[in-house]
PDB file of N, CA and C in Angstrom:
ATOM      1  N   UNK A   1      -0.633  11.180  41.697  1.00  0.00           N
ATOM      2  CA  UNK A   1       0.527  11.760  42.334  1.00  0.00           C
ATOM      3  C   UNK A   1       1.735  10.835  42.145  1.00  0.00           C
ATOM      4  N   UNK A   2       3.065  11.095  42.251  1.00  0.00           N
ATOM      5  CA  UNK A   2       4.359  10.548  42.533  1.00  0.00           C
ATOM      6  C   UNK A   2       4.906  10.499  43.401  1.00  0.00           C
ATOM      7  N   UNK A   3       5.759   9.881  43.488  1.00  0.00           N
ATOM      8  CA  UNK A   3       6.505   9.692  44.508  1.00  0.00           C
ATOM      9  C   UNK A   3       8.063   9.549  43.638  1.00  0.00           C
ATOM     10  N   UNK A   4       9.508   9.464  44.844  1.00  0.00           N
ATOM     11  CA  UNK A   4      10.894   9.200  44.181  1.00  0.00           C
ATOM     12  C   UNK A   4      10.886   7.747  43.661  1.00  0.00           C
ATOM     13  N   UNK A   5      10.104   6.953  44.620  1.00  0.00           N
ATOM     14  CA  UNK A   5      10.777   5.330  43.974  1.00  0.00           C
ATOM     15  C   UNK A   5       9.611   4.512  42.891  1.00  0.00           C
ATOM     16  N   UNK A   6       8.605   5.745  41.929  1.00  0.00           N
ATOM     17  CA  UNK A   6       8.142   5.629  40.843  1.00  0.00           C
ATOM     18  C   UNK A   6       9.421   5.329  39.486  1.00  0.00           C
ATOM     19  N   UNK A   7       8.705   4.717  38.430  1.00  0.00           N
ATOM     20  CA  UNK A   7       9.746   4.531  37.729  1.00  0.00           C
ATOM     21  C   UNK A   7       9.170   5.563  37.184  1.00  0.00           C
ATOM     22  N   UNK A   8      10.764   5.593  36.036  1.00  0.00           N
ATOM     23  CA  UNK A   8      10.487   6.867  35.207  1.00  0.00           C
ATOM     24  C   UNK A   8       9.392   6.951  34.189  1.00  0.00           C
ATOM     25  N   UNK A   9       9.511   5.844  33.492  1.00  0.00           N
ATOM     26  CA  UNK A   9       8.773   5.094  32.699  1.00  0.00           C
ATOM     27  C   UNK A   9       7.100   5.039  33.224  1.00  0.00           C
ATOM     28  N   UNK A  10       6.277   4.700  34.213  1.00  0.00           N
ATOM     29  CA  UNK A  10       5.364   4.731  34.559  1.00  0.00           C
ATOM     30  C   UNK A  10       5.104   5.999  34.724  1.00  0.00           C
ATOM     31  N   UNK A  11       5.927   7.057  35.517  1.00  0.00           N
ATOM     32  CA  UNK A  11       5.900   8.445  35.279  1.00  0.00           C
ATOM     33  C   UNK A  11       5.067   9.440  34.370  1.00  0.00           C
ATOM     34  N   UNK A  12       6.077   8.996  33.501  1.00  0.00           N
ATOM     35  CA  UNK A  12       5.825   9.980  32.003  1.00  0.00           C
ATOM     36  C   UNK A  12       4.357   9.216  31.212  1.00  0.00           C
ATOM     37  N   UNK A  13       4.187   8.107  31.449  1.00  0.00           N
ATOM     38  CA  UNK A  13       3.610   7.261  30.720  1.00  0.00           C
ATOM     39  C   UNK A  13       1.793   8.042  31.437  1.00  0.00           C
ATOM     40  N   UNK A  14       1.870   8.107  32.323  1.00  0.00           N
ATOM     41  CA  UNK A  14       0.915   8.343  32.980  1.00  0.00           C
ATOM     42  C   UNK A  14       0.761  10.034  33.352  1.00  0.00           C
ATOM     43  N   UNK A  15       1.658  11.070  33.024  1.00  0.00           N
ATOM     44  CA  UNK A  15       1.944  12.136  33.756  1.00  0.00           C
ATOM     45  C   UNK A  15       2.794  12.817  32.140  1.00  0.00           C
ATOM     46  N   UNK A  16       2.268  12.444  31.317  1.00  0.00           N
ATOM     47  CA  UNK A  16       3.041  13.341  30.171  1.00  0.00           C
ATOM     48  C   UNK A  16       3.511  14.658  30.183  1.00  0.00           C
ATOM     49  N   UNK A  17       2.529  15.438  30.605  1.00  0.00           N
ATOM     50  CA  UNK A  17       2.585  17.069  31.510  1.00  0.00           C
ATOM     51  C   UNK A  17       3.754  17.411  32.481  1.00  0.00           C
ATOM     52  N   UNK A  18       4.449  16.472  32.643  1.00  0.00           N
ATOM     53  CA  UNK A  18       5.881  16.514  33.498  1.00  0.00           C
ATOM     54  C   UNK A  18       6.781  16.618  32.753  1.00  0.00           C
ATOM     55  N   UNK A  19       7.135  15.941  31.788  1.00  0.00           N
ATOM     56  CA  UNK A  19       8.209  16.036  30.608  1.00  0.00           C
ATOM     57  C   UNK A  19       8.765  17.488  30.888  1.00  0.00           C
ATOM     58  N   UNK A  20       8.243  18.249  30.223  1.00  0.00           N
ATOM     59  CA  UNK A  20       8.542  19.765  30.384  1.00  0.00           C
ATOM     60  C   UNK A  20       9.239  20.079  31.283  1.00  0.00           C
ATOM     61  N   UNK A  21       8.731  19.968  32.926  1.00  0.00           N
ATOM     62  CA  UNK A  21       8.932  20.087  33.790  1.00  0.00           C
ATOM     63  C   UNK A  21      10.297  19.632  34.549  1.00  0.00           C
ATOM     64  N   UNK A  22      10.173  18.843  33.680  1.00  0.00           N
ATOM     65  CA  UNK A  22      11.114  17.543  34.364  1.00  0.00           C
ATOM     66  C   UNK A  22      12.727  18.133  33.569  1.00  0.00           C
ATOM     67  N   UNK A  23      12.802  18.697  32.469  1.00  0.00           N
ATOM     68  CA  UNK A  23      13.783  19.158  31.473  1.00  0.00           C
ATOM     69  C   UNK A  23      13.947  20.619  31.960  1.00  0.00           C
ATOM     70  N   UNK A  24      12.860  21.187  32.576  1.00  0.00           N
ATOM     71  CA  UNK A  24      13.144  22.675  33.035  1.00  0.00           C
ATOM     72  C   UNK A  24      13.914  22.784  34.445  1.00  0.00           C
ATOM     73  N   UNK A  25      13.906  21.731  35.071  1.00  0.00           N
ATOM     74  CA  UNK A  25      14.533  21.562  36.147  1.00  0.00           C
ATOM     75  C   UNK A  25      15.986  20.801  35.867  1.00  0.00           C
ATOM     76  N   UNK A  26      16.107  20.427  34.997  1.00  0.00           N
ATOM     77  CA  UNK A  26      17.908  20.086  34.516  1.00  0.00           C
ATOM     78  C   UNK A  26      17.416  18.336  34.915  1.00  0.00           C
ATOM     79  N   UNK A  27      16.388  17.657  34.783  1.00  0.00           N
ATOM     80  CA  UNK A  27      16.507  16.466  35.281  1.00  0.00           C
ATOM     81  C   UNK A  27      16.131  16.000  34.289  1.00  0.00           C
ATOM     82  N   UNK A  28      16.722  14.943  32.915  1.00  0.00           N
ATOM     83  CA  UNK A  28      16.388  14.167  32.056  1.00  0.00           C
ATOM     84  C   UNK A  28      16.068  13.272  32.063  1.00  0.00           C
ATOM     85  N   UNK A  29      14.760  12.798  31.232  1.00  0.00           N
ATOM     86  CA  UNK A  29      14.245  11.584  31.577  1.00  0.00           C
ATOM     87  C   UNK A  29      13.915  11.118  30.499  1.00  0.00           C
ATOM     88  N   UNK A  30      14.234  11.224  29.238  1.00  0.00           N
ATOM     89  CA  UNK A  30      14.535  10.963  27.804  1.00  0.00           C
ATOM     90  C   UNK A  30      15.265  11.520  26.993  1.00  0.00           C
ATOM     91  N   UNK A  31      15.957  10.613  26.323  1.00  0.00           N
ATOM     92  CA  UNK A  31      17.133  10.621  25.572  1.00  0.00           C
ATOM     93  C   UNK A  31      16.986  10.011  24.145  1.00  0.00           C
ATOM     94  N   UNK A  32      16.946  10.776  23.613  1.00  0.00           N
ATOM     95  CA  UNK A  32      17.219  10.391  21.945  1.00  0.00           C
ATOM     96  C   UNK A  32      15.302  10.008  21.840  1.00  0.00           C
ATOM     97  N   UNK A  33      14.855  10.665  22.362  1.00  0.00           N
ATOM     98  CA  UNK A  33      13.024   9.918  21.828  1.00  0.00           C
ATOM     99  C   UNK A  33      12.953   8.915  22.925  1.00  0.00           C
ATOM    100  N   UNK A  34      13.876   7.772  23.846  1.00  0.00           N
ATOM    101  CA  UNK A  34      13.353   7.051  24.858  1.00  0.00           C
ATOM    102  C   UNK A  34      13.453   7.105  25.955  1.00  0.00           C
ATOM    103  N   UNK A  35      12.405   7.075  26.758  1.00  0.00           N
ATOM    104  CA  UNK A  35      12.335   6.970  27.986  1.00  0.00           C
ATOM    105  C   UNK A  35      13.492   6.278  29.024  1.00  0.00           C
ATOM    106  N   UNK A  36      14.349   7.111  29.815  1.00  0.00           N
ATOM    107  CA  UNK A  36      15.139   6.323  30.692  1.00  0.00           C
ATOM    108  C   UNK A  36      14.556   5.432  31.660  1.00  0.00           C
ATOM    109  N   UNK A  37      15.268   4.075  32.283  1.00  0.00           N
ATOM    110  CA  UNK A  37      14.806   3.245  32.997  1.00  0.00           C
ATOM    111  C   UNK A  37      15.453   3.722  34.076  1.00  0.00           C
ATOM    112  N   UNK A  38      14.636   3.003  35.489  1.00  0.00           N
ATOM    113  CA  UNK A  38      15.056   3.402  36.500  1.00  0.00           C
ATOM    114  C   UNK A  38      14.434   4.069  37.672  1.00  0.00           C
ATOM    115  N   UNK A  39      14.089   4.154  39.145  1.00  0.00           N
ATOM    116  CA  UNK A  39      13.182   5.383  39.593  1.00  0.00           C
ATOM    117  C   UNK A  39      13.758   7.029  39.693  1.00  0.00           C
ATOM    118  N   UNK A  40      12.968   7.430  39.414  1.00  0.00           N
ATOM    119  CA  UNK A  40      12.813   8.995  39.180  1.00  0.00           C
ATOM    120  C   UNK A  40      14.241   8.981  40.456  1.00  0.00           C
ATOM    121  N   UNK A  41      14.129   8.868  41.646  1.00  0.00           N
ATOM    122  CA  UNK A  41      14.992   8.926  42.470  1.00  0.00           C
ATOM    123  C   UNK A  41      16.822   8.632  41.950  1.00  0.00           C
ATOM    124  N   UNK A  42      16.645   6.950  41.463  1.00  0.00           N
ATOM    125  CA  UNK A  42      18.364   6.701  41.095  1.00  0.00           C
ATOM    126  C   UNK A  42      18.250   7.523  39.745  1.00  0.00           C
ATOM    127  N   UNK A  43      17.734   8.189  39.276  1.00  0.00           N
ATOM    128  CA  UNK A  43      18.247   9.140  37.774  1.00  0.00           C
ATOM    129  C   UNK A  43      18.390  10.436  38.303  1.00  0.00           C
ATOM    130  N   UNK A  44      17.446  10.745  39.616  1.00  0.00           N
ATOM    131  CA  UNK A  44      18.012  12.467  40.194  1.00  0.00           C
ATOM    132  C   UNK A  44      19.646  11.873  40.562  1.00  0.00           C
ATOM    133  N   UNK A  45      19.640  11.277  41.526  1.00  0.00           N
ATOM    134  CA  UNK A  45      20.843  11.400  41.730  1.00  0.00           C
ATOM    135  C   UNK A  45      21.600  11.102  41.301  1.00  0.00           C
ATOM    136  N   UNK A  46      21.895  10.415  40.073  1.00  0.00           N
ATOM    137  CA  UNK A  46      23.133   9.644  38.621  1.00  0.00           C
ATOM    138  C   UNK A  46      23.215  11.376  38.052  1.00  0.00           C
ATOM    139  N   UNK A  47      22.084  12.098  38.150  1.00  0.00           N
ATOM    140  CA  UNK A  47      22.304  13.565  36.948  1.00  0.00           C
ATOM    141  C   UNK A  47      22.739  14.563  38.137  1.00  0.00           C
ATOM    142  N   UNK A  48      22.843  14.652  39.357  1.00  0.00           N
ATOM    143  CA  UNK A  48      23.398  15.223  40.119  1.00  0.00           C
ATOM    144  C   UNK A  48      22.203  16.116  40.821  1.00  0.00           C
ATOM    145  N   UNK A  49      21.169  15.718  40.993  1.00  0.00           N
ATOM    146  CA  UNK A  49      19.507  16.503  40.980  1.00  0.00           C
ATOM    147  C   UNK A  49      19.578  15.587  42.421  1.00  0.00           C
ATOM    148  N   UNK A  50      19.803  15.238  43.582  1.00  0.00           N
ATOM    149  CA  UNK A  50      19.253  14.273  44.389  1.00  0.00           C
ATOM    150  C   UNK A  50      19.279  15.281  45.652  1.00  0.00           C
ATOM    151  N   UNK A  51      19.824  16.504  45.830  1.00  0.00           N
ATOM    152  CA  UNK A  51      19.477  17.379  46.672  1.00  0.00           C
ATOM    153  C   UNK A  51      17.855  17.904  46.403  1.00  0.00           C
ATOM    154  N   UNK A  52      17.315  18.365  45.122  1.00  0.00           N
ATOM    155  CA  UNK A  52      16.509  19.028  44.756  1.00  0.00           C
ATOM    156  C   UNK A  52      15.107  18.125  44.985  1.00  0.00           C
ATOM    157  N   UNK A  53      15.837  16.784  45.175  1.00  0.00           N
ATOM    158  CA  UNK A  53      14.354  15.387  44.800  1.00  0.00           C
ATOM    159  C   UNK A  53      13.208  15.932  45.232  1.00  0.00           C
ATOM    160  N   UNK A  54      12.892  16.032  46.580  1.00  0.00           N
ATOM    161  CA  UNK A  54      12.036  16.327  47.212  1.00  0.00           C
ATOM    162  C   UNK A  54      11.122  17.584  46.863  1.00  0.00           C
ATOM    163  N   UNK A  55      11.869  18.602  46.612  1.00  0.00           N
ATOM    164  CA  UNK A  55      11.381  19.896  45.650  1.00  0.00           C
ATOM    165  C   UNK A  55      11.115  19.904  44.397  1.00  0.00           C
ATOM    166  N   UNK A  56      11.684  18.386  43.729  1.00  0.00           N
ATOM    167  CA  UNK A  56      10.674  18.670  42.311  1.00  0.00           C
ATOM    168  C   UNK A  56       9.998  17.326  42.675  1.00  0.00           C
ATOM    169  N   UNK A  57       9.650  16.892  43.225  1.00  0.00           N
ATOM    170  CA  UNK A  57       7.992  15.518  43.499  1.00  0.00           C
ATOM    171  C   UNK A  57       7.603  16.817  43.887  1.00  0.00           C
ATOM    172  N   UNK A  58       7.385  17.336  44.928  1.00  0.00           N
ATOM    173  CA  UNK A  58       6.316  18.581  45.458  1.00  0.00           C
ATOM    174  C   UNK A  58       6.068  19.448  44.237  1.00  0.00           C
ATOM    175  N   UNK A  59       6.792  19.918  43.579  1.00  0.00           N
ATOM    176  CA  UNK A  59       6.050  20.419  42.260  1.00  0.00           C
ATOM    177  C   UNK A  59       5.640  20.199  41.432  1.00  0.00           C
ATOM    178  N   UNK A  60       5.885  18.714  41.141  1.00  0.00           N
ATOM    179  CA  UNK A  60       5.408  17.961  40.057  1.00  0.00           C
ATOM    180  C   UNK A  60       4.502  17.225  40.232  1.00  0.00           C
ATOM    181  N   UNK A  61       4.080  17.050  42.003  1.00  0.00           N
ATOM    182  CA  UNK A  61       2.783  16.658  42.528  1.00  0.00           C
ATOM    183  C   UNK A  61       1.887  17.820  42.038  1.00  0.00           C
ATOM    184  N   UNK A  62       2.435  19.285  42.205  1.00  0.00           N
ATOM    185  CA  UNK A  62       1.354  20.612  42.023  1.00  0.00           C
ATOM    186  C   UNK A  62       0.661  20.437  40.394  1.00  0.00           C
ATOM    187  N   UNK A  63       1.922  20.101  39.669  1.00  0.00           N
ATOM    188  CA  UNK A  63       1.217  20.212  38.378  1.00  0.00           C
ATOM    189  C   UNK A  63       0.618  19.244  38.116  1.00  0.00           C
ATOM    190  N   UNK A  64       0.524  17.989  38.467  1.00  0.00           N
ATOM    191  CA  UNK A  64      -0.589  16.746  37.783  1.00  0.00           C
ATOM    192  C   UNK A  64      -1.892  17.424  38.741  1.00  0.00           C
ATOM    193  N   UNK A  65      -1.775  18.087  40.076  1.00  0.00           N
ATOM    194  CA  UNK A  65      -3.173  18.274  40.901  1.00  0.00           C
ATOM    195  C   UNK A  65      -3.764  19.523  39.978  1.00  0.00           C
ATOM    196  N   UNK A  66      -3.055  20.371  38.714  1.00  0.00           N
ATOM    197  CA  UNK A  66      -3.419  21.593  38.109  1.00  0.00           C
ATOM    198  C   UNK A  66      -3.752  20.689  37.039  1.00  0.00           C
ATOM    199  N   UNK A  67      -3.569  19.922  36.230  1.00  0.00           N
ATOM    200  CA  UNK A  67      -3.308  19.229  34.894  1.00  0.00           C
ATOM    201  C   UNK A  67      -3.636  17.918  35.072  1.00  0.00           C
ATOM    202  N   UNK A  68      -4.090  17.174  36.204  1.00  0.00           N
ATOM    203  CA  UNK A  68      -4.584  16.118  36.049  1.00  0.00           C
ATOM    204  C   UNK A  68      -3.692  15.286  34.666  1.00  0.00           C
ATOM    205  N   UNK A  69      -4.172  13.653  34.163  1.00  0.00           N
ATOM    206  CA  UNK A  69      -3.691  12.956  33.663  1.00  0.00           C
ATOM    207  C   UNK A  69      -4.129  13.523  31.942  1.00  0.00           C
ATOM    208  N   UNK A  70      -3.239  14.739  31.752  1.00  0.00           N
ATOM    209  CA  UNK A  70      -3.052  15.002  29.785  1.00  0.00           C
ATOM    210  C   UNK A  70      -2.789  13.541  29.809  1.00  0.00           C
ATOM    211  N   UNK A  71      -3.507  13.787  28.367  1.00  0.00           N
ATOM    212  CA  UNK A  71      -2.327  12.683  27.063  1.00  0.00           C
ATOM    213  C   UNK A  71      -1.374  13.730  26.397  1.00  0.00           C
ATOM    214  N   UNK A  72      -1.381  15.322  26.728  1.00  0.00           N
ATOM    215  CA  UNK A  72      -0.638  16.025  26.009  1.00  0.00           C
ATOM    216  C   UNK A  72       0.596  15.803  26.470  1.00  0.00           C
ATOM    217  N   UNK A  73       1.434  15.517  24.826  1.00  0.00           N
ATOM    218  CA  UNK A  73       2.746  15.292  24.925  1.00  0.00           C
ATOM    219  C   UNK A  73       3.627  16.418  24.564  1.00  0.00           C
ATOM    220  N   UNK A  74       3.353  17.440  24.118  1.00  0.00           N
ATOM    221  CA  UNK A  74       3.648  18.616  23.154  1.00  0.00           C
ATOM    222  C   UNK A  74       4.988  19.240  24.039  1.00  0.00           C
ATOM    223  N   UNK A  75       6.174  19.433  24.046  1.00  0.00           N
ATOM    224  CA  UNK A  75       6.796  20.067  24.694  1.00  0.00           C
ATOM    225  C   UNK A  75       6.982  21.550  24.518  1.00  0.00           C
ATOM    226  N   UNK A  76       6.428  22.336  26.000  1.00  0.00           N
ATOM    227  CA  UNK A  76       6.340  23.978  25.830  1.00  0.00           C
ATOM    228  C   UNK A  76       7.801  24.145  26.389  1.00  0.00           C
ATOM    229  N   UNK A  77       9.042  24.357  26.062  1.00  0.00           N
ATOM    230  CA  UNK A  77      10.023  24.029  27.172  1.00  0.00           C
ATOM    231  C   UNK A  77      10.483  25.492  27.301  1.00  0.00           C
ATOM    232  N   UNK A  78       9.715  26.452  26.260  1.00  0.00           N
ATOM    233  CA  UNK A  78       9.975  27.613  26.327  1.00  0.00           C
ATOM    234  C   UNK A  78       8.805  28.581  27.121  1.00  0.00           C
ATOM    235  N   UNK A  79       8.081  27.663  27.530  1.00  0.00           N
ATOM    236  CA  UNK A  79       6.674  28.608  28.373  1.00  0.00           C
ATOM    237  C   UNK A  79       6.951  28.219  29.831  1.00  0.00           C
ATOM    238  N   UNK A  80       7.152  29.480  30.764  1.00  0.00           N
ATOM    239  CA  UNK A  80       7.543  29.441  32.107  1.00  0.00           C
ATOM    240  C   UNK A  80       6.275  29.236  33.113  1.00  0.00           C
ATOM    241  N   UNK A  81       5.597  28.807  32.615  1.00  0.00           N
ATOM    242  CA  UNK A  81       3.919  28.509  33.366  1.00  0.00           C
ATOM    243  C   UNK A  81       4.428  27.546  34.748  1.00  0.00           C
ATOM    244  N   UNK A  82       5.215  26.700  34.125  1.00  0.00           N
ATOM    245  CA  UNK A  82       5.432  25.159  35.200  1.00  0.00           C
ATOM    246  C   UNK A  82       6.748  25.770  36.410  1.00  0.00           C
ATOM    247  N   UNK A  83       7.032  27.094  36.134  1.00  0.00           N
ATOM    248  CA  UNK A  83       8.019  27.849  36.531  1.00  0.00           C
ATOM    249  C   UNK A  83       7.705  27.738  38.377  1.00  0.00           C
TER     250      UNK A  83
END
């Protein structure tokens, strides 16, 4: 599971299955191929996402408890499953 004051980096590293998720919700957490530094928390709120925080950890808790720890990195950013 996650939490806001996870880094981003440990995040994704561990939770690849979020990526998607994380871009379908307008919250970026890689840029150009690298991983942003920082906790998930100070990057919601630098991208203007720090109202929503709490509502995407609760969903992004749902999908690692559906998806457990993939190594899949594959981005579906067009499949509304994580919807």
């Amino acid at each position: 599971m996650i939490n806001k004051n996870m880094k981003i980096e440990e995040i994704v590293e561990k939770y690849p299955c979020l990526i998607d998720f994380f871009f379908k919700v307008g919250l970026k957490v890689m840029v150009c191929g690298d991983i942003l530094w920082g906790t998930l928390e100070e990057e919601a709120i630098r991208q203007g996402k720090g109202e929503m925080l709490d509502e995407i950890v609760s969903k992004a808790n749902e999908i690692i408890a559906k998806e457990g720890e993939k190594k899949n990195t594959f981005l579906n950013i067009g499949d509304d499953e994580n919807d």
